[in-house]
N, C-alpha and C. Protein backbone atom coordinates (compact mmCIF):
# COMPACT_ATOMS: atom_id res chain seq x y z
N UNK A 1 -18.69 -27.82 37.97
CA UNK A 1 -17.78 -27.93 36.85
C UNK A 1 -18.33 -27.18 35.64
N UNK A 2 -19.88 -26.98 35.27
CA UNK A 2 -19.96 -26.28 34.02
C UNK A 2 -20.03 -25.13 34.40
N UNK A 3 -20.02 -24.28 35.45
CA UNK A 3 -19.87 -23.40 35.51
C UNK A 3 -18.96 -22.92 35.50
N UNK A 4 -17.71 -23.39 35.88
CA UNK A 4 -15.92 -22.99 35.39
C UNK A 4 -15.81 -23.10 34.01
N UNK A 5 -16.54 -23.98 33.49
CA UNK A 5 -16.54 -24.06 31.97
C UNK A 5 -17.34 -22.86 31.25
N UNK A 6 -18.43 -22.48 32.12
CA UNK A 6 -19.11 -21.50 31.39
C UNK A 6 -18.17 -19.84 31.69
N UNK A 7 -17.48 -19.91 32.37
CA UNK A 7 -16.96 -18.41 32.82
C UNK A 7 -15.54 -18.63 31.87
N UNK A 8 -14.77 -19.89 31.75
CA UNK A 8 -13.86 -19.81 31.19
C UNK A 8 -14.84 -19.60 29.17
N UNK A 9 -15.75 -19.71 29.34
CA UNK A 9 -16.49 -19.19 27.80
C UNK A 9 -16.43 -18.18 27.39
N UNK A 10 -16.92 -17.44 28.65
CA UNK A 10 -16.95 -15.67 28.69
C UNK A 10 -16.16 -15.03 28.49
N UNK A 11 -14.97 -15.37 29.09
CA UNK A 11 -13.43 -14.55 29.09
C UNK A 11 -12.94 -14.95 28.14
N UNK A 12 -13.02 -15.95 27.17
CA UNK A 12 -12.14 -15.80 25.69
C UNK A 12 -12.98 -15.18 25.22
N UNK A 13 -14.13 -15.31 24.81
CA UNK A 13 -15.17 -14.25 24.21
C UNK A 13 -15.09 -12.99 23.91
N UNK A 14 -14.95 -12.81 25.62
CA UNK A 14 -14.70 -11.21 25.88
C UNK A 14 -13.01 -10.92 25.01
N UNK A 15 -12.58 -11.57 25.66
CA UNK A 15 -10.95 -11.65 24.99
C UNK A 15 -10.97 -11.40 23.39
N UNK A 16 -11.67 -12.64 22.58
CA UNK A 16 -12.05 -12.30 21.07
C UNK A 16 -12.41 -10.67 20.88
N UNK A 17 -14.01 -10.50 21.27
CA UNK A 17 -13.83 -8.79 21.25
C UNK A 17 -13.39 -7.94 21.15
N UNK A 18 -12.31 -7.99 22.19
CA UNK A 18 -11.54 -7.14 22.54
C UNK A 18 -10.38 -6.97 21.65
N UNK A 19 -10.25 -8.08 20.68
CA UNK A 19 -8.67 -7.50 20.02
C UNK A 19 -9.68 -7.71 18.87
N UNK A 20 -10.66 -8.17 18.32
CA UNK A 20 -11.10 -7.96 16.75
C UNK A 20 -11.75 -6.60 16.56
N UNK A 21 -11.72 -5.73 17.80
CA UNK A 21 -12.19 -4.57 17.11
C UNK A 21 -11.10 -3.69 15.86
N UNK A 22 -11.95 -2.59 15.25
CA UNK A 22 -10.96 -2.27 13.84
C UNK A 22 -9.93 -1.41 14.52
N UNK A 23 -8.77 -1.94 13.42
CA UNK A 23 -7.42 -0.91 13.66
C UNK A 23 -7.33 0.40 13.39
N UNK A 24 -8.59 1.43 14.44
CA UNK A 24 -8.61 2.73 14.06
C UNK A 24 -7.27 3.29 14.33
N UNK A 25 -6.51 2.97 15.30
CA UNK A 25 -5.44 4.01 15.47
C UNK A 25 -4.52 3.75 14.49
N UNK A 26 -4.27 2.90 13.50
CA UNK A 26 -3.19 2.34 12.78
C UNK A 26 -2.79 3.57 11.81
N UNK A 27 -1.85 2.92 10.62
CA UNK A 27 -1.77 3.96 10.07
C UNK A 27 -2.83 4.35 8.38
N UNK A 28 -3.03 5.22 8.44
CA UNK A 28 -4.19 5.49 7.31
C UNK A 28 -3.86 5.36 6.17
N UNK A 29 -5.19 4.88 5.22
CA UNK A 29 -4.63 4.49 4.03
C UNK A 29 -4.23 5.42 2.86
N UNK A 30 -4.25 5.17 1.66
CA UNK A 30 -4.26 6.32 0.60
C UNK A 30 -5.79 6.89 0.47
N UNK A 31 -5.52 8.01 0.43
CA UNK A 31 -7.14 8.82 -0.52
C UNK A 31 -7.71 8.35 -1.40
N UNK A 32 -9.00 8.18 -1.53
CA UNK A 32 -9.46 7.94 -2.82
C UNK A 32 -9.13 8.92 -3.81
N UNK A 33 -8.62 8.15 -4.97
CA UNK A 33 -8.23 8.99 -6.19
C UNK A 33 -6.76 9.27 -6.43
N UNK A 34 -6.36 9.22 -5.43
CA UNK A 34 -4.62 9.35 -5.30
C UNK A 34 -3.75 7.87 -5.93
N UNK A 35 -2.65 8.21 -6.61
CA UNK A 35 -1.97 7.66 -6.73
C UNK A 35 -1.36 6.79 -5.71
N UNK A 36 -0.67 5.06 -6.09
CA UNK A 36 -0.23 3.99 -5.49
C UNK A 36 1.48 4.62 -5.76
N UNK A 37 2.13 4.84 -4.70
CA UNK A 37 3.68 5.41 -4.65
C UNK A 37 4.34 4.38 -5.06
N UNK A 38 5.99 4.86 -5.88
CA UNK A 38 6.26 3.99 -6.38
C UNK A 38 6.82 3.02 -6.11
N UNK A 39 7.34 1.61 -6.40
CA UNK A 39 8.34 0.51 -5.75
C UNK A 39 8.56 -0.51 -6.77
N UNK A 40 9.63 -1.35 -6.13
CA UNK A 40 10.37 -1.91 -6.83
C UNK A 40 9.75 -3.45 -6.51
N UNK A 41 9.58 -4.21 -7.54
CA UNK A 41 9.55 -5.79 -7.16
C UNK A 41 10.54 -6.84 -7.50
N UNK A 42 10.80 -7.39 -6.60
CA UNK A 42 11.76 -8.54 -7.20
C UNK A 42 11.60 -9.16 -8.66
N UNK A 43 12.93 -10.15 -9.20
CA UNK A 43 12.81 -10.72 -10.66
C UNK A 43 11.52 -11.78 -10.35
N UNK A 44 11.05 -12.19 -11.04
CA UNK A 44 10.29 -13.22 -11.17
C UNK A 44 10.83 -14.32 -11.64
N UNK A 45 10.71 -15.31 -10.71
CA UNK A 45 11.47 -16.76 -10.44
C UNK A 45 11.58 -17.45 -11.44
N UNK A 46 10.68 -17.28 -12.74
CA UNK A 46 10.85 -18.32 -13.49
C UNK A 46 10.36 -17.04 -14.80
N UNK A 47 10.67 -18.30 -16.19
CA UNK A 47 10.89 -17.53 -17.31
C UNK A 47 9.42 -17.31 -17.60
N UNK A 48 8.18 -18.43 -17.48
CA UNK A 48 6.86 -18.20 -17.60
C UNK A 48 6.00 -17.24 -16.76
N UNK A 49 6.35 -16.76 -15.66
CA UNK A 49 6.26 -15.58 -14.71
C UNK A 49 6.66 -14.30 -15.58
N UNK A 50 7.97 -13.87 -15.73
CA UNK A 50 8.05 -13.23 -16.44
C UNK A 50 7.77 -13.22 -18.15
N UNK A 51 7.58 -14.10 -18.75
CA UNK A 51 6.68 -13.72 -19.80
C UNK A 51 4.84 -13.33 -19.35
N UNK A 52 4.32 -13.78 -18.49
CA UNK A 52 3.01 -13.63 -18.05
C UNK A 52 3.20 -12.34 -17.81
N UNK A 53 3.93 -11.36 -17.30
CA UNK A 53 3.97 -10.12 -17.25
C UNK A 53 4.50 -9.62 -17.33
N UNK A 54 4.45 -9.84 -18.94
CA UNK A 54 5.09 -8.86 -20.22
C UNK A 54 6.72 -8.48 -20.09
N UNK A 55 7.35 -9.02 -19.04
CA UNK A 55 8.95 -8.33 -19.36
C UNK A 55 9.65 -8.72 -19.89
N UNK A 56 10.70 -8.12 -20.11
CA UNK A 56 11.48 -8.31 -21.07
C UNK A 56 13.02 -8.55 -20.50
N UNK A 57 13.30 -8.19 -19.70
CA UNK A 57 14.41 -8.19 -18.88
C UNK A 57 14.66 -9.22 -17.83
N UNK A 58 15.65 -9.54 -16.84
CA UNK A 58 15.33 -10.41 -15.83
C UNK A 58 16.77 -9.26 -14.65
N UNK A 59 15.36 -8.74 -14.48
CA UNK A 59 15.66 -7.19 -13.52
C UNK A 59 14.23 -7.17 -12.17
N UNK A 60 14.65 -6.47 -11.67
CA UNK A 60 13.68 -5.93 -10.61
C UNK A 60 12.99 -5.06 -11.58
N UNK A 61 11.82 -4.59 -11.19
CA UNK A 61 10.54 -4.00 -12.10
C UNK A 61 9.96 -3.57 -11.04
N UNK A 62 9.10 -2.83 -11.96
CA UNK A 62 8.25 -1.60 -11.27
C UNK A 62 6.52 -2.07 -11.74
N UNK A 63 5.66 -1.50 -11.72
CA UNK A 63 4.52 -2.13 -11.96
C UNK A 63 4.36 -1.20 -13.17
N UNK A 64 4.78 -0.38 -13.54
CA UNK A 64 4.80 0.70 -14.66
C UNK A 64 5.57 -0.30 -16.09
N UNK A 65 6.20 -1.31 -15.59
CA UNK A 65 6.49 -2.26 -17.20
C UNK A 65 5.74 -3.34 -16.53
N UNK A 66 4.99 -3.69 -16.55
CA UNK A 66 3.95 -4.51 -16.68
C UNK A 66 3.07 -4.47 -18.00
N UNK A 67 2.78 -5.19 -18.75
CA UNK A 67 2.08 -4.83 -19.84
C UNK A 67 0.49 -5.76 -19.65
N UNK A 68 -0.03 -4.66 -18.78
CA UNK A 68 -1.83 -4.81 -18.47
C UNK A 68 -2.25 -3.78 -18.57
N UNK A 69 -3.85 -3.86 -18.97
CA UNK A 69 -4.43 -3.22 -18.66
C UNK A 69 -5.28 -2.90 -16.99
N UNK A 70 -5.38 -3.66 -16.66
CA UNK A 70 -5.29 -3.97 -15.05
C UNK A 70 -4.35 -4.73 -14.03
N UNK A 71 -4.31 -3.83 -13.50
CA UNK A 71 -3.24 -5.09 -11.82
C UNK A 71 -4.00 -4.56 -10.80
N UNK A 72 -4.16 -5.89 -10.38
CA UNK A 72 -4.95 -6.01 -8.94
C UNK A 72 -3.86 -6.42 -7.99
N UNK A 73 -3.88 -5.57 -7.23
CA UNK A 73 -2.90 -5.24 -5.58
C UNK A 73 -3.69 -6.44 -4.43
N UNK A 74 -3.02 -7.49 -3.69
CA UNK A 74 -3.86 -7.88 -2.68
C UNK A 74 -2.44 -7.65 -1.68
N UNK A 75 -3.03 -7.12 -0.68
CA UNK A 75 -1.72 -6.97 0.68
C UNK A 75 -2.47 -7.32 1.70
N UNK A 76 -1.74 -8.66 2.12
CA UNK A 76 -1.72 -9.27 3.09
C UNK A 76 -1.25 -8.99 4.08
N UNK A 77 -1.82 -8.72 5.60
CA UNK A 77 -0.95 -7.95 6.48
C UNK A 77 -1.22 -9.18 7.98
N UNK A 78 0.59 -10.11 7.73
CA UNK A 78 0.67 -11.48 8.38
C UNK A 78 1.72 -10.68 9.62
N UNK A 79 1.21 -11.13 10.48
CA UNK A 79 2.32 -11.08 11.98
C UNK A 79 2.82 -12.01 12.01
């Protein structure tokens, strides 16, 4: 019996491996130094959202009326 247990160890293992290697073939990112292309974001749900970043309107926006000096991008990439 621990030996069915030990081989069924191996093969998820191996299994893990096998799909956490990196997504070389995927598609490539931007260049360093290059510009983020442009897009549109939805209104922001509430009136304290959109005062937190700076708009003035209750429109779809661009990250270009944002009033920062920094925005930090996080993209989550969920299946």
């Amino acid at each position: 019996m621990k030996r069915t247990g030990l081989i069924w160890c191996l093969v998820c293992l191996a299994a893990c491996v096998a799909f956490m290697r990196p997504a070389s073939g995927c598609a490539e990112g931007l260049p360093i130094g290059s510009t983020l292309p442009s897009f549109v974001l939805p209104v922001p749900a509430t009136q304290e959202e959109m005062n937190y970043l700076g708009l003035k309107e209750r429109a779809p926006f661009s990250l270009s009326q944002v009033s920062a000096k920094l925005i930090l991008i996080e993209v989550v990439n969920a299946l």
